[in-house]
PDB file of N, CA and C in Angstrom:
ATOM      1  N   UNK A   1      94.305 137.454  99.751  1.00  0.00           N
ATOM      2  CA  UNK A   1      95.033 136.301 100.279  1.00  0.00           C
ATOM      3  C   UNK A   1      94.717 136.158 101.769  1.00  0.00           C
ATOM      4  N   UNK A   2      94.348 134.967 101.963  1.00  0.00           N
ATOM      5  CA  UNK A   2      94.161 134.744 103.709  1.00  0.00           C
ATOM      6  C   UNK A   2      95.271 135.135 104.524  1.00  0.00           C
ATOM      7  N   UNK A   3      95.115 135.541 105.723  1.00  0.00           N
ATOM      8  CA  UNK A   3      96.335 136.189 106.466  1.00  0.00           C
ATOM      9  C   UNK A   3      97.238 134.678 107.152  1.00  0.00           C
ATOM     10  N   UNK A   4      96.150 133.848 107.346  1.00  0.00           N
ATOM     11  CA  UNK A   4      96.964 132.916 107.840  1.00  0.00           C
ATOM     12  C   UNK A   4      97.886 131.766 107.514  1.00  0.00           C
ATOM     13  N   UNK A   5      97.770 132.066 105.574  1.00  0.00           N
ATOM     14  CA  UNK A   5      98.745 131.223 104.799  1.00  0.00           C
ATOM     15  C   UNK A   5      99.847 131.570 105.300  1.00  0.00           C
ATOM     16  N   UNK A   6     100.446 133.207 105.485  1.00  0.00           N
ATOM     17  CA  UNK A   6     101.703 133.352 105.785  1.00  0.00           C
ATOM     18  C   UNK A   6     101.886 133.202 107.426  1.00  0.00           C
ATOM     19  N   UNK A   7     101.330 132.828 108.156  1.00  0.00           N
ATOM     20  CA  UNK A   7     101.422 132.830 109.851  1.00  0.00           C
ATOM     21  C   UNK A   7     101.909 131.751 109.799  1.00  0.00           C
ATOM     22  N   UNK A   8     102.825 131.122 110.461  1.00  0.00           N
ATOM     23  CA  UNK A   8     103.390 129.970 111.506  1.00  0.00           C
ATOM     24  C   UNK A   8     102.201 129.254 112.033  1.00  0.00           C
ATOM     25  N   UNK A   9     102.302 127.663 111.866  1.00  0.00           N
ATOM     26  CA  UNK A   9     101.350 127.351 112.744  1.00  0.00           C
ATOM     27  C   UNK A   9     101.517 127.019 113.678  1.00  0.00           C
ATOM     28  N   UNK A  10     100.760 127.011 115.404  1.00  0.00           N
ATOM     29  CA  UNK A  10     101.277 127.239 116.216  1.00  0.00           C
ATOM     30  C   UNK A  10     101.313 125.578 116.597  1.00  0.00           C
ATOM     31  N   UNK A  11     102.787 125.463 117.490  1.00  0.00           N
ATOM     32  CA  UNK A  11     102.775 123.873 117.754  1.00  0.00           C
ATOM     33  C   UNK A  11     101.410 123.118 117.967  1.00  0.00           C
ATOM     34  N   UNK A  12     100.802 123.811 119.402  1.00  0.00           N
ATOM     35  CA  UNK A  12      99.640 123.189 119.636  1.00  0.00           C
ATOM     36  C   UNK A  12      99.163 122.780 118.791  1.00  0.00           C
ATOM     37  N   UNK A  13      98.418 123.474 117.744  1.00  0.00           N
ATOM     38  CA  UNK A  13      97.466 123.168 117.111  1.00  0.00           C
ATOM     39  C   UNK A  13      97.828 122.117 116.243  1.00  0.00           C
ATOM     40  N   UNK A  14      99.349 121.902 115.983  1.00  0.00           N
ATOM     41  CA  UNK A  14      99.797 121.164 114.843  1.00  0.00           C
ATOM     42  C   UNK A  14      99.814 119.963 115.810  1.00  0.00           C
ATOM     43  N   UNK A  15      99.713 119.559 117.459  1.00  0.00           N
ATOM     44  CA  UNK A  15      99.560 118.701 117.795  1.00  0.00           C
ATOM     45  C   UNK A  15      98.316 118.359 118.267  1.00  0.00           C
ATOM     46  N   UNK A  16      97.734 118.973 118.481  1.00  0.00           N
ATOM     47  CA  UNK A  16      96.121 118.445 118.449  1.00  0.00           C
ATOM     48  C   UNK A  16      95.799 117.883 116.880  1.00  0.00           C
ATOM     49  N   UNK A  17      96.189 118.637 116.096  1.00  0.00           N
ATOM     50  CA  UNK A  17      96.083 117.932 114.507  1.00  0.00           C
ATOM     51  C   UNK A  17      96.605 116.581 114.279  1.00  0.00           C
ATOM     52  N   UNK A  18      97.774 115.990 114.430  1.00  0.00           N
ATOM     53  CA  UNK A  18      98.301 114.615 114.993  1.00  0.00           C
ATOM     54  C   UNK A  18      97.591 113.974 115.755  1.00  0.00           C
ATOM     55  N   UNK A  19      97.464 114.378 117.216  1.00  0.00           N
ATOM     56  CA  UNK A  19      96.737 113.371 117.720  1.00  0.00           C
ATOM     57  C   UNK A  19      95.298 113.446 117.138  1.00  0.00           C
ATOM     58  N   UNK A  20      94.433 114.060 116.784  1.00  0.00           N
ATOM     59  CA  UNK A  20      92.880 114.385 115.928  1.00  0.00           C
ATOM     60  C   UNK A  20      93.080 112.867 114.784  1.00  0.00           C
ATOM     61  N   UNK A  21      94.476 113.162 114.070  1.00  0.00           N
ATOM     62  CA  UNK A  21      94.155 111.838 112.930  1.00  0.00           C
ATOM     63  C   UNK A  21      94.591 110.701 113.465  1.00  0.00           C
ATOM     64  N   UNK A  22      95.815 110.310 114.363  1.00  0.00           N
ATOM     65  CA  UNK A  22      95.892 109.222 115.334  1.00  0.00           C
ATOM     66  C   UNK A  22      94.419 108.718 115.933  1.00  0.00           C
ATOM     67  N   UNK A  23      94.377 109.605 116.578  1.00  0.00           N
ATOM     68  CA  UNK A  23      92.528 109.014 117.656  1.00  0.00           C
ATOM     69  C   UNK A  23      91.494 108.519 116.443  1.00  0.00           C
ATOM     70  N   UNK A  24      91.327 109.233 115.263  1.00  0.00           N
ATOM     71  CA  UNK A  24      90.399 108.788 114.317  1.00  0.00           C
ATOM     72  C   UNK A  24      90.707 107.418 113.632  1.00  0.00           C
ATOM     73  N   UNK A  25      91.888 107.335 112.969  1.00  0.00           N
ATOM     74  CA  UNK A  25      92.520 105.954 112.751  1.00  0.00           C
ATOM     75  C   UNK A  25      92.298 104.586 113.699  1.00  0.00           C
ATOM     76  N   UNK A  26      93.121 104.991 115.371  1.00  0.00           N
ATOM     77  CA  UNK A  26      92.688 104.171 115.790  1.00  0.00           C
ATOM     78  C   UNK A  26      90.784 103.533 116.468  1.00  0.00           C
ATOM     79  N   UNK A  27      90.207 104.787 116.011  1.00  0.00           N
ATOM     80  CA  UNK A  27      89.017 103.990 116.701  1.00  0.00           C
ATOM     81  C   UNK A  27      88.399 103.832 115.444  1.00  0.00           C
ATOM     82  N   UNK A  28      88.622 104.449 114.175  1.00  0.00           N
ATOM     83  CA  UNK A  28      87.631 103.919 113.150  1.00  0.00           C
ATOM     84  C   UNK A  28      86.235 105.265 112.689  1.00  0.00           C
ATOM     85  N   UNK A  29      87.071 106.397 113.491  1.00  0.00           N
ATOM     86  CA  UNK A  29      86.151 107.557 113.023  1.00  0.00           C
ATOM     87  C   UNK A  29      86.376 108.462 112.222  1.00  0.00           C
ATOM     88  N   UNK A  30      85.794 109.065 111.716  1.00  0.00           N
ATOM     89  CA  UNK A  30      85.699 110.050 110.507  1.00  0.00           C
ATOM     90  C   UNK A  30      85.405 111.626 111.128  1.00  0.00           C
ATOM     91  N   UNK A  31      86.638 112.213 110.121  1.00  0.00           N
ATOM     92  CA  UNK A  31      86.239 113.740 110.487  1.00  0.00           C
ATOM     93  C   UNK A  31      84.728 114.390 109.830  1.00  0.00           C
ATOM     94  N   UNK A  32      84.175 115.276 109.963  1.00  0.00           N
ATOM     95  CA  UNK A  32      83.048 115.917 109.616  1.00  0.00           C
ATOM     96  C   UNK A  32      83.092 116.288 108.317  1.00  0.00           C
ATOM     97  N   UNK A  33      81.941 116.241 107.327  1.00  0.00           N
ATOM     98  CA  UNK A  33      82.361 116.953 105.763  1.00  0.00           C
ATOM     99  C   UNK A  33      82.573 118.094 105.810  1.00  0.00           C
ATOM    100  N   UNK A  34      82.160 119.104 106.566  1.00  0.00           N
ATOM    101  CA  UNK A  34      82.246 120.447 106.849  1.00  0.00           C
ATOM    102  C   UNK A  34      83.868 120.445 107.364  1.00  0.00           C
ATOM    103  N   UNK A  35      84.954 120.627 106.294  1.00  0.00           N
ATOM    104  CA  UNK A  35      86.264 121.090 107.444  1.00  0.00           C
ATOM    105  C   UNK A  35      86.513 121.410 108.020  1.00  0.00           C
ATOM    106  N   UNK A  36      85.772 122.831 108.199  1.00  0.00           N
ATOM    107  CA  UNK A  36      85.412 124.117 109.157  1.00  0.00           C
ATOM    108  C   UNK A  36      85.449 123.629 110.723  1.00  0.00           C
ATOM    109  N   UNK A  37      84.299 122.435 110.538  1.00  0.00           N
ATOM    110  CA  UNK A  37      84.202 122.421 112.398  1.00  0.00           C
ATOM    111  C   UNK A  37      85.206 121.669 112.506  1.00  0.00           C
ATOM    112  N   UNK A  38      86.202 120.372 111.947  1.00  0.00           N
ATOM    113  CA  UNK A  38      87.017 120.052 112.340  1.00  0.00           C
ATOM    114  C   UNK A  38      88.766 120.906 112.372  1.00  0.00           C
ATOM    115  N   UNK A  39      88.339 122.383 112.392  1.00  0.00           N
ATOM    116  CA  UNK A  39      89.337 122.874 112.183  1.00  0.00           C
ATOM    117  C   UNK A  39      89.274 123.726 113.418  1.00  0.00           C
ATOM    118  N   UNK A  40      88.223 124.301 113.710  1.00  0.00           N
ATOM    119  CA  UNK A  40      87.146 125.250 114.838  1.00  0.00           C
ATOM    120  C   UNK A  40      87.743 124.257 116.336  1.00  0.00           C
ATOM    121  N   UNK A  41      87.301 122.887 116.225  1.00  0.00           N
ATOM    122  CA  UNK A  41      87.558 122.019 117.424  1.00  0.00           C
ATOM    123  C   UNK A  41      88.662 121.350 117.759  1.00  0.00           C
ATOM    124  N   UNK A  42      89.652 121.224 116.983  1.00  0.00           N
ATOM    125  CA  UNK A  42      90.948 121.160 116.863  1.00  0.00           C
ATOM    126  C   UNK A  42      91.810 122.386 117.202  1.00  0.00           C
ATOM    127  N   UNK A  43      91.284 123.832 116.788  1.00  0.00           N
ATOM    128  CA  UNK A  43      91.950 124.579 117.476  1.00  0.00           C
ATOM    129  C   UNK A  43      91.322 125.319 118.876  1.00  0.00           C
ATOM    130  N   UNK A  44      90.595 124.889 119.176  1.00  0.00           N
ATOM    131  CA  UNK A  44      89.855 124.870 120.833  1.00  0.00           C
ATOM    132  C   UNK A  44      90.400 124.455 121.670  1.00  0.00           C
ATOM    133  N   UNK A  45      90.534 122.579 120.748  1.00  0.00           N
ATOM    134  CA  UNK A  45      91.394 121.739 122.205  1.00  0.00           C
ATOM    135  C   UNK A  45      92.820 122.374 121.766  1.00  0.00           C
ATOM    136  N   UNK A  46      93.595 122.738 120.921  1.00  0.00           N
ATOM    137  CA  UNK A  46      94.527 123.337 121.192  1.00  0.00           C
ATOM    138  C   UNK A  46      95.085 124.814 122.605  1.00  0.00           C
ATOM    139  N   UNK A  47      93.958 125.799 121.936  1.00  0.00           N
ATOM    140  CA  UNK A  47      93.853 126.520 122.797  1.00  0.00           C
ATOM    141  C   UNK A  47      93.807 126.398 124.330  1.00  0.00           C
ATOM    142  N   UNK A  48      92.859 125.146 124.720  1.00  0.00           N
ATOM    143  CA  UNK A  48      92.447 124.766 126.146  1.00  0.00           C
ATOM    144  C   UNK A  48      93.853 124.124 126.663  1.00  0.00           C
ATOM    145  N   UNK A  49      94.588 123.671 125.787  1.00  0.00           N
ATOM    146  CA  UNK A  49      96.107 122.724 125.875  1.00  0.00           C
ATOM    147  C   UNK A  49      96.819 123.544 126.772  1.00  0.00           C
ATOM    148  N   UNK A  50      96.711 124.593 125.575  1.00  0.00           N
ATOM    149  CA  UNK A  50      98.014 125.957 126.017  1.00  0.00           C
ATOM    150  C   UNK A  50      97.602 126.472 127.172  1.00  0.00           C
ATOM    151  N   UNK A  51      96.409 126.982 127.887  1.00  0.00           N
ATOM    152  CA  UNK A  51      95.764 127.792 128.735  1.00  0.00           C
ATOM    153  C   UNK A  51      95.604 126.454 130.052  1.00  0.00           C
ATOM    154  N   UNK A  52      95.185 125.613 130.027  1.00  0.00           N
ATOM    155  CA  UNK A  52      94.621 124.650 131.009  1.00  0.00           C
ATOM    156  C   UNK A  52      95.815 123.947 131.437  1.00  0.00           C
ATOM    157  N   UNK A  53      96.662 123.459 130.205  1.00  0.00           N
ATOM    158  CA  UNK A  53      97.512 121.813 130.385  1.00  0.00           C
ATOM    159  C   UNK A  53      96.692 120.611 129.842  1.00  0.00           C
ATOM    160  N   UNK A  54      95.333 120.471 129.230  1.00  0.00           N
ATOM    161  CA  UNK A  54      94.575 119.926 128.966  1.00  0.00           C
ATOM    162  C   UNK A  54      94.078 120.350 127.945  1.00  0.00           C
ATOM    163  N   UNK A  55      93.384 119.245 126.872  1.00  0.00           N
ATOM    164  CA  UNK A  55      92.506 119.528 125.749  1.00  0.00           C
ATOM    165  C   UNK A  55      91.162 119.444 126.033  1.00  0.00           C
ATOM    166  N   UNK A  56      90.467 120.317 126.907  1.00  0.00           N
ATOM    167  CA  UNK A  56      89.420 120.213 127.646  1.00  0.00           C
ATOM    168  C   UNK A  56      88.209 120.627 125.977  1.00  0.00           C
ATOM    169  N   UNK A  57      87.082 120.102 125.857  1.00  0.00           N
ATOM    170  CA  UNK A  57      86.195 120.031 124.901  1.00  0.00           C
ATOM    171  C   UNK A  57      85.702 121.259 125.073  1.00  0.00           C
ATOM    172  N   UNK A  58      86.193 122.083 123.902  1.00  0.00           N
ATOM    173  CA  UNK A  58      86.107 123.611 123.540  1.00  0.00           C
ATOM    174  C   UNK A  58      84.200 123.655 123.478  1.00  0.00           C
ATOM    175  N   UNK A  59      83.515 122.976 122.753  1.00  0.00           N
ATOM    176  CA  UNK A  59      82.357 122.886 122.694  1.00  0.00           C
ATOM    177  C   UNK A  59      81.118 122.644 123.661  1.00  0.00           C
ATOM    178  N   UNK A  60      81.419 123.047 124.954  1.00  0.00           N
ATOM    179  CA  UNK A  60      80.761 122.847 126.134  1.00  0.00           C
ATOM    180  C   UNK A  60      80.717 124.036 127.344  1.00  0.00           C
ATOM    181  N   UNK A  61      80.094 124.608 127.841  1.00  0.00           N
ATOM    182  CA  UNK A  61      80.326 125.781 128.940  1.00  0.00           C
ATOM    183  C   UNK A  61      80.347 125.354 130.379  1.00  0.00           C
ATOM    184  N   UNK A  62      81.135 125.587 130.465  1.00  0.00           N
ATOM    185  CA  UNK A  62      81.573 125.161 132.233  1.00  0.00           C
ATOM    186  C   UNK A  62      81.681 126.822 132.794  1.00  0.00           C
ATOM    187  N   UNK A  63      81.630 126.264 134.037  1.00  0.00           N
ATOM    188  CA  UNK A  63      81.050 127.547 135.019  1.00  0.00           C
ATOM    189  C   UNK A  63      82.680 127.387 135.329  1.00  0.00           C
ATOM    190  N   UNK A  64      83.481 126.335 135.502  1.00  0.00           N
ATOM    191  CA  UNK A  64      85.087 126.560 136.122  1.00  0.00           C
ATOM    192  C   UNK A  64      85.990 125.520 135.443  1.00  0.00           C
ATOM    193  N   UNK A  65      86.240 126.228 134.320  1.00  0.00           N
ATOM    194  CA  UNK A  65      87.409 125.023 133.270  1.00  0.00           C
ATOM    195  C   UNK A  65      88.420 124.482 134.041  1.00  0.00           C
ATOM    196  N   UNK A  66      89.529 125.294 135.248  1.00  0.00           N
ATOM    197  CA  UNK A  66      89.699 124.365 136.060  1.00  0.00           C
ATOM    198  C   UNK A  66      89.931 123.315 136.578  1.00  0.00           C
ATOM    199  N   UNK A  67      88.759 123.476 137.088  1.00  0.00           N
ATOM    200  CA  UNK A  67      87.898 122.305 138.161  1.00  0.00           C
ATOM    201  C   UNK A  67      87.509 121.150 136.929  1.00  0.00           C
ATOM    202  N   UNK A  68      87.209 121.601 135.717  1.00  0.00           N
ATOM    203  CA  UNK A  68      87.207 120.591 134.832  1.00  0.00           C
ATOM    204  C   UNK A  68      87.878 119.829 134.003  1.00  0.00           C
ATOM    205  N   UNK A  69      89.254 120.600 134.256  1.00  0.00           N
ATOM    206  CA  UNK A  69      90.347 119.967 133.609  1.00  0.00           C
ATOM    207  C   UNK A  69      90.465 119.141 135.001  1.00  0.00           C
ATOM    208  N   UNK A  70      90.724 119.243 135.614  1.00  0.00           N
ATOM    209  CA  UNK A  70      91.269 117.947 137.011  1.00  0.00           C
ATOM    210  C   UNK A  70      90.287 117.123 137.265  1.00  0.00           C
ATOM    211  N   UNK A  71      88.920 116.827 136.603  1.00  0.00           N
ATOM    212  CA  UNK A  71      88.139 116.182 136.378  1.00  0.00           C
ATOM    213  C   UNK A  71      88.180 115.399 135.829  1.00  0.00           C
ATOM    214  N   UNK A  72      88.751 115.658 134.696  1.00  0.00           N
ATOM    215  CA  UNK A  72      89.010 114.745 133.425  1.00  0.00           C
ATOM    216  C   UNK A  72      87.712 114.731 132.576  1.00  0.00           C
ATOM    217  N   UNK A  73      86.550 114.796 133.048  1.00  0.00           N
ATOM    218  CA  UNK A  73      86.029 114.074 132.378  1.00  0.00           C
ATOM    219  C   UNK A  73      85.531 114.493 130.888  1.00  0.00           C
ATOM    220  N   UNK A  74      85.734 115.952 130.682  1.00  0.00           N
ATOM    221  CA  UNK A  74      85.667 116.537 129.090  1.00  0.00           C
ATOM    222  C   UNK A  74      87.107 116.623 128.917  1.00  0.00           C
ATOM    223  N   UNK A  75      87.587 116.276 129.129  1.00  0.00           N
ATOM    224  CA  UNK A  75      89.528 116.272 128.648  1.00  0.00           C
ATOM    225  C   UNK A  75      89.440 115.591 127.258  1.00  0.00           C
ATOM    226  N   UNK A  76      89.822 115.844 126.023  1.00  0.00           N
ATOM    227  CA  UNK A  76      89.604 114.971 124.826  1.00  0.00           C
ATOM    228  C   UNK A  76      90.411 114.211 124.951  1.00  0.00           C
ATOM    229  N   UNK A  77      90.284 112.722 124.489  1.00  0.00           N
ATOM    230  CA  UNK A  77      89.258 112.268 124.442  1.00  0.00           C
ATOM    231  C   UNK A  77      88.277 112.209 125.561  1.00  0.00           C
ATOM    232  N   UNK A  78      86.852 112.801 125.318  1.00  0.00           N
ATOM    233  CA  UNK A  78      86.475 112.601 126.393  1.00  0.00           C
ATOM    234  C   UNK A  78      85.496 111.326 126.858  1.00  0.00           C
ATOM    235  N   UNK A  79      85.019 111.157 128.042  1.00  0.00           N
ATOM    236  CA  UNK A  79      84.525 110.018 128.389  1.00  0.00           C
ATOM    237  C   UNK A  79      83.549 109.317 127.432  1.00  0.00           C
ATOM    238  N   UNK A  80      82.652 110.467 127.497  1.00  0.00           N
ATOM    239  CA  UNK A  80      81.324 109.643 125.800  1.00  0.00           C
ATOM    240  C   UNK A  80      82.166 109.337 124.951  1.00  0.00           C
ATOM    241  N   UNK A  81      82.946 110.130 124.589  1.00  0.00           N
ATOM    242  CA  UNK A  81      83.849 109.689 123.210  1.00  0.00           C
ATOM    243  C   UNK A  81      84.417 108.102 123.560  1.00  0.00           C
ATOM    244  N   UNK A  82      85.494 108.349 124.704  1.00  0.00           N
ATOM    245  CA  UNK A  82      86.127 106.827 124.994  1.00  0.00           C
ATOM    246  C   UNK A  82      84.951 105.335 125.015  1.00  0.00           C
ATOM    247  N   UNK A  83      84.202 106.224 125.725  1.00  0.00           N
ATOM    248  CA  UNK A  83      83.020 104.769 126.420  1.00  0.00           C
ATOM    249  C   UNK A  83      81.764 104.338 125.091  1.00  0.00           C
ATOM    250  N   UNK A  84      81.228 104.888 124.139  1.00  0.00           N
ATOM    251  CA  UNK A  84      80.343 105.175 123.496  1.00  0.00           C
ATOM    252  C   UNK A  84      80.555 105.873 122.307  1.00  0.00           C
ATOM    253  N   UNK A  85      81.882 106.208 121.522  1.00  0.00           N
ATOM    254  CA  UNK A  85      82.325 106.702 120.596  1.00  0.00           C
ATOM    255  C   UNK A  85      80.698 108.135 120.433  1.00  0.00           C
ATOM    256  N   UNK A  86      80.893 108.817 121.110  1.00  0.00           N
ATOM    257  CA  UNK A  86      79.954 110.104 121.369  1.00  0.00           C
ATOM    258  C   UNK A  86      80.905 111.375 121.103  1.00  0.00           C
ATOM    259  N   UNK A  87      81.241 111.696 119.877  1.00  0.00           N
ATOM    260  CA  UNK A  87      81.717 113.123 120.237  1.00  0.00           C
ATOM    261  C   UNK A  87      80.770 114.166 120.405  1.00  0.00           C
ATOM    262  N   UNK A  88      80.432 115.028 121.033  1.00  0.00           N
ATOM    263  CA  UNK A  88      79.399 116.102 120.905  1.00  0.00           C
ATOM    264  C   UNK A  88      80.154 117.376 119.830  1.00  0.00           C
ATOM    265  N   UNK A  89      81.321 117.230 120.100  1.00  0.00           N
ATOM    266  CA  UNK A  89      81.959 118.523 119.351  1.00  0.00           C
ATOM    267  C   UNK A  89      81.766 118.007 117.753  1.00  0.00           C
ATOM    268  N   UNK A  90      81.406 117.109 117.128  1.00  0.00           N
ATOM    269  CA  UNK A  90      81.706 116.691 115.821  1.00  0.00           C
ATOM    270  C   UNK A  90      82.481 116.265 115.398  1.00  0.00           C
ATOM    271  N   UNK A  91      83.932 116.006 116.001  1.00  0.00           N
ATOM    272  CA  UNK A  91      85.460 115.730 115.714  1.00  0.00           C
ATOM    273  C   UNK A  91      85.605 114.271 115.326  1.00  0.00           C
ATOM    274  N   UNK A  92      85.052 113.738 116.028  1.00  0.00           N
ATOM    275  CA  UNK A  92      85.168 112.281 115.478  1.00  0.00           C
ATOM    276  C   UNK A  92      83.928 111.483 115.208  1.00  0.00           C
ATOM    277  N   UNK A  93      83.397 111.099 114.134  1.00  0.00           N
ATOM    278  CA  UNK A  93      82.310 110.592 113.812  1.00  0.00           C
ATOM    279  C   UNK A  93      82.176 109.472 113.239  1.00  0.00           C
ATOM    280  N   UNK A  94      81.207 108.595 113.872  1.00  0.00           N
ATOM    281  CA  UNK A  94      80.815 107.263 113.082  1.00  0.00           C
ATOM    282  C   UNK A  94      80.935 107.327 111.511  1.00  0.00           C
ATOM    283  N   UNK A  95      81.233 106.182 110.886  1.00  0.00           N
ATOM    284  CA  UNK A  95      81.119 106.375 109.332  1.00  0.00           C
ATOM    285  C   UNK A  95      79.630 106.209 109.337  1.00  0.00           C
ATOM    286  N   UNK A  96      78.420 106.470 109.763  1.00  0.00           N
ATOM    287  CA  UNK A  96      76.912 105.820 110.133  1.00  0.00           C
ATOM    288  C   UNK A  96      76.406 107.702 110.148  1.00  0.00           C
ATOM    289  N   UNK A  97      77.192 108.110 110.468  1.00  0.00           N
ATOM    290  CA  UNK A  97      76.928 109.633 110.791  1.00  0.00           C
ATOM    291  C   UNK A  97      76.806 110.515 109.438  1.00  0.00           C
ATOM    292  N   UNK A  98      75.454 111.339 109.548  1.00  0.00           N
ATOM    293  CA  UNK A  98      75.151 111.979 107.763  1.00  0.00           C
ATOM    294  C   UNK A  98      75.786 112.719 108.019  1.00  0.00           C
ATOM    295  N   UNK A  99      76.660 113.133 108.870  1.00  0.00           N
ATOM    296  CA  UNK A  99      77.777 114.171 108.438  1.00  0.00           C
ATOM    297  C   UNK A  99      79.078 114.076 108.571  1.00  0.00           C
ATOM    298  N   UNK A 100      79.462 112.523 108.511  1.00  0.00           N
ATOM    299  CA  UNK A 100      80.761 111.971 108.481  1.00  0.00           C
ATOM    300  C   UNK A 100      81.561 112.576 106.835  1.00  0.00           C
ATOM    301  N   UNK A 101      82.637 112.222 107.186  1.00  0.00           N
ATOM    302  CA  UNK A 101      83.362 112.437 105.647  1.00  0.00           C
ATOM    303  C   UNK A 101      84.130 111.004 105.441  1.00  0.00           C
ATOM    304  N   UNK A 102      84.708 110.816 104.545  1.00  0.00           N
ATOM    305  CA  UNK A 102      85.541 109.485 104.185  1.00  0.00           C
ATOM    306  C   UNK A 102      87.244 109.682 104.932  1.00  0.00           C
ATOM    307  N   UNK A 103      87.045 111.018 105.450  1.00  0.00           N
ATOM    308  CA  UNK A 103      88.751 111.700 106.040  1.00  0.00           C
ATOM    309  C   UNK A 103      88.770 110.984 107.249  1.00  0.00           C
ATOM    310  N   UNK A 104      90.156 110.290 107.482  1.00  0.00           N
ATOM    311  CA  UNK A 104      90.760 109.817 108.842  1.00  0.00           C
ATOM    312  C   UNK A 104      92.046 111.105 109.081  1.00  0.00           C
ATOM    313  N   UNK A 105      92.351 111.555 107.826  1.00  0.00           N
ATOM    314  CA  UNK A 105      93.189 112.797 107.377  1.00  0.00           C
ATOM    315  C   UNK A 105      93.109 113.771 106.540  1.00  0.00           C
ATOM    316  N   UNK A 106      93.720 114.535 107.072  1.00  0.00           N
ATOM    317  CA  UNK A 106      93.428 115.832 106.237  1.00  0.00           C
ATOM    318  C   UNK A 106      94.978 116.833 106.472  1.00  0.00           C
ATOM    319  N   UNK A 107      95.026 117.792 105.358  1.00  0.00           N
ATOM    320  CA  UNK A 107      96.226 118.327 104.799  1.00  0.00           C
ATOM    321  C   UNK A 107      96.472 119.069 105.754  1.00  0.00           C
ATOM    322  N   UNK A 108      97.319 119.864 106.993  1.00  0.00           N
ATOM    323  CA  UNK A 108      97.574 120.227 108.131  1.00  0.00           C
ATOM    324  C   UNK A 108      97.277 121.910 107.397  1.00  0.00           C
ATOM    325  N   UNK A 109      98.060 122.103 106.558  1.00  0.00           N
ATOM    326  CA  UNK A 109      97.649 123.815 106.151  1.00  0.00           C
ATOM    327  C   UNK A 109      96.238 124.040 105.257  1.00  0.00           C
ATOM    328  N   UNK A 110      95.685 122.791 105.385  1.00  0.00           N
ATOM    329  CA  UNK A 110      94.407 123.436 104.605  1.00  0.00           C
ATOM    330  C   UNK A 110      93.641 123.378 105.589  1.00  0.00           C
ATOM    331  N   UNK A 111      93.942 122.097 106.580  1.00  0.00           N
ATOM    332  CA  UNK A 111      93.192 122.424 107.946  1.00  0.00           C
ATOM    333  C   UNK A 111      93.034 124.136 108.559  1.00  0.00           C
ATOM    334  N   UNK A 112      94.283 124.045 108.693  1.00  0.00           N
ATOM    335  CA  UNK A 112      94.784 125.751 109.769  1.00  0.00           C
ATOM    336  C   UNK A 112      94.017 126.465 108.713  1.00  0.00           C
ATOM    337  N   UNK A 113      94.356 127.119 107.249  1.00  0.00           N
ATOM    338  CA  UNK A 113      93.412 128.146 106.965  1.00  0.00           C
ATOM    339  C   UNK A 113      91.790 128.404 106.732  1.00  0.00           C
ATOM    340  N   UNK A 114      91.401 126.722 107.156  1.00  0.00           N
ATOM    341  CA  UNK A 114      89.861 126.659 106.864  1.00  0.00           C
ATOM    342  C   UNK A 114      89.307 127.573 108.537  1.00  0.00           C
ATOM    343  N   UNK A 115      90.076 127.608 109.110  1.00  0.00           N
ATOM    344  CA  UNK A 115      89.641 129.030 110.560  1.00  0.00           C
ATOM    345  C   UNK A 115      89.466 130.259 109.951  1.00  0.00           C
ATOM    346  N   UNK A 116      88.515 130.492 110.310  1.00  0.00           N
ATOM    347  CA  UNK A 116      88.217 131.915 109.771  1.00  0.00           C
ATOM    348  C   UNK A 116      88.926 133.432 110.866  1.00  0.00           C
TER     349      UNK A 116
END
């Protein structure tokens, strides 16, 4: 049995999960067929939430997260995303994208245990 069926899920993540299907709805994007990474990048920007104050884009290396949260400019949504519907992390994808899925949603605990 996975350990994390019986764990609590932690607020964050259950609100990065909300806003993840809000932001997709309203712009018209699709989560990834792979659940995995939309579960991986959802609990990143969670993580960065709790640690920063910001959902800074888990999928990128900065020399001073920081300096990059008061930047804004990888804060999710981030700028490519807003300006150019560009996610680099995979999180939100064109329906045009071969690795889009038909999901604007997805089940919150099947999300959380698809983390390995």
């Amino acid at each position: 049995m996975n350990s994390k069926i019986s764990q609590e899920i932690p607020k964050s993540f259950e609100a990065m999960y909300k806003f993840s299907e809000s932001y997709a709805k309203r712009t018209g994007t699709y989560f990834c067929l792979d659940m995995t990474v939309t579960a991986v990048v959802i609990e990143g920007l969670a993580k960065h939430k709790d640690i920063y104050g910001a959902p800074l884009c888990p999928c990128r290396h900065y020399d001073d997260k920081i300096k990059e949260v008061v930047n804004a400019y990888w804060n999710c949504p981030c700028v490519p995303m807003r300006e150019r519907k560009e996610c680099h992390c995979m999180l939100f994808l064109s329906k045009e994208n071969e690795f889009a899925s038909v999901n604007q949603q997805i089940d919150l605990n099947t999300l959380f245990q698809s983390i390995d």
